[in-house]
Protein backbone atom coordinates (compact mmCIF):
# COMPACT_ATOMS: atom_id res chain seq x y z
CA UNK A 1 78.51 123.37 136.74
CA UNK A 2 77.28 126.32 134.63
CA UNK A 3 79.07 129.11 133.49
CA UNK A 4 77.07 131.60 136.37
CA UNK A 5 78.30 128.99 138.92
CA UNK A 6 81.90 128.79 137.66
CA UNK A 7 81.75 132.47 137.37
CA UNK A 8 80.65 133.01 141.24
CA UNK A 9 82.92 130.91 142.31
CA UNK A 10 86.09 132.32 140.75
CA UNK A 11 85.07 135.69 140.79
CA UNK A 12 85.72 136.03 136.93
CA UNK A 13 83.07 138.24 135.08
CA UNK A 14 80.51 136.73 132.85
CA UNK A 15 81.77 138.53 129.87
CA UNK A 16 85.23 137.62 130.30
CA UNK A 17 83.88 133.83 130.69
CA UNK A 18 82.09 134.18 127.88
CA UNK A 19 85.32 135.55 125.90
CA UNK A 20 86.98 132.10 127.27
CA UNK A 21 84.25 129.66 125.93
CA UNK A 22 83.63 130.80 122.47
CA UNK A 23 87.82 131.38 122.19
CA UNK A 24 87.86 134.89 121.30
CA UNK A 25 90.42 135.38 124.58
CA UNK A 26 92.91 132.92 126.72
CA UNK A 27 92.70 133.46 130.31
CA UNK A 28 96.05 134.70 131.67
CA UNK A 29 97.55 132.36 134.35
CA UNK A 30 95.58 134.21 137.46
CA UNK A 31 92.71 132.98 136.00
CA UNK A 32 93.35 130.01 134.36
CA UNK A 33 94.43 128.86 138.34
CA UNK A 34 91.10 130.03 139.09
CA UNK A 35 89.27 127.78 136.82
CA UNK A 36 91.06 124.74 137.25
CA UNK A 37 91.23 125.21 141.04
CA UNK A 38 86.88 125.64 140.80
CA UNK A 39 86.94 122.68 138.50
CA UNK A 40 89.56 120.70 140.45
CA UNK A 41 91.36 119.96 137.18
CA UNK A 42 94.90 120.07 136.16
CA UNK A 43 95.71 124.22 134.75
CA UNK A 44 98.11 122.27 132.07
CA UNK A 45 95.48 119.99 130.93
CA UNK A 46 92.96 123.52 130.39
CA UNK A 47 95.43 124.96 128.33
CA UNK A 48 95.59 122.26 126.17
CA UNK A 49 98.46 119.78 126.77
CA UNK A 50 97.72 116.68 126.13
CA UNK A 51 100.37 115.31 127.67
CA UNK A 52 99.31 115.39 131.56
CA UNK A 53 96.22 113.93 132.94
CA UNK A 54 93.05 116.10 133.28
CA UNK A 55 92.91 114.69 137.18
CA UNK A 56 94.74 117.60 139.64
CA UNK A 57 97.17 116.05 141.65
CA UNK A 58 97.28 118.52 145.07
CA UNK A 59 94.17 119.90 146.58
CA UNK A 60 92.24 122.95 145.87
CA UNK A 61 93.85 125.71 147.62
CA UNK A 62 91.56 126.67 150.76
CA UNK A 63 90.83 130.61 149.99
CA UNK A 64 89.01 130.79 153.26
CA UNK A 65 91.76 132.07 155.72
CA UNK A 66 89.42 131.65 158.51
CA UNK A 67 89.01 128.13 157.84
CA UNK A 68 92.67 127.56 157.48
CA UNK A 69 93.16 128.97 160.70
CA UNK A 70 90.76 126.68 162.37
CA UNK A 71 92.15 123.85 161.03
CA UNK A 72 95.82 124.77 162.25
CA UNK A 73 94.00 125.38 165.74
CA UNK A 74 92.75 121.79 165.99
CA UNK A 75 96.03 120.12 165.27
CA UNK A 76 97.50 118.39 167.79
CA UNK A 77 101.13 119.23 168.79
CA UNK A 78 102.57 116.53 166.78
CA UNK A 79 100.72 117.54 163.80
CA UNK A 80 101.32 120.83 164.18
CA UNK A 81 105.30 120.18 164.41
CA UNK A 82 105.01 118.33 161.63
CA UNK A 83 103.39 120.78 159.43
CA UNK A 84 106.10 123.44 160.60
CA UNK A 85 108.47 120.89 158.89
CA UNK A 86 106.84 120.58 156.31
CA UNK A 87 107.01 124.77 156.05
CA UNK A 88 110.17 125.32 156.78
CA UNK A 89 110.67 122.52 153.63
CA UNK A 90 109.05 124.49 151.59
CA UNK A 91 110.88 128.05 152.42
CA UNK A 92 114.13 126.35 151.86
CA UNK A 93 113.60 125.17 148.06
């Protein structure tokens, strides 16, 4: 993937990439989520630990609303109660 492409897809600007690649700026956290959700990589392992695997472990977040609508329209009822669970989870932590 080339810088244009990573650039399109993130919505970055090619002059800010290019600060990023030759290291004359670090991303702030917006955008380092941005890169590592276009490059499906861990944002821990971008900004340098070594400690965690360059793999992502979740998904890319969807940014499409529309699509994530459509997708909660197709579930059946037992999916969809069990993705309310899983929300409702996730507002109590």
């Amino acid at each position: 993937m080339s810088q244009t492409d990573i650039c399109e897809k993130t919505g970055i600007p090619k002059s800010a990439m290019s600060q990023y690649v030759s290291g004359a700026f670090e991303p702030k956290q917006e955008r380092t989520f941005l890169l590592a959700n276009a490059l499906n990589i861990n944002e821990a392992w971008l900004m340098g630990y070594d400690d965690v695997p360059m793999e992502r472990k979740s998904t890319p977040i969807i940014q499409d609303r529309s699509a994530v609508i459509d997708r909660i329209n197709a579930l059946s009822d037992s999916q969809f109660d069990k993705l309310e669970g899983y929300l409702d989870g996730l507002l109590e932590e």
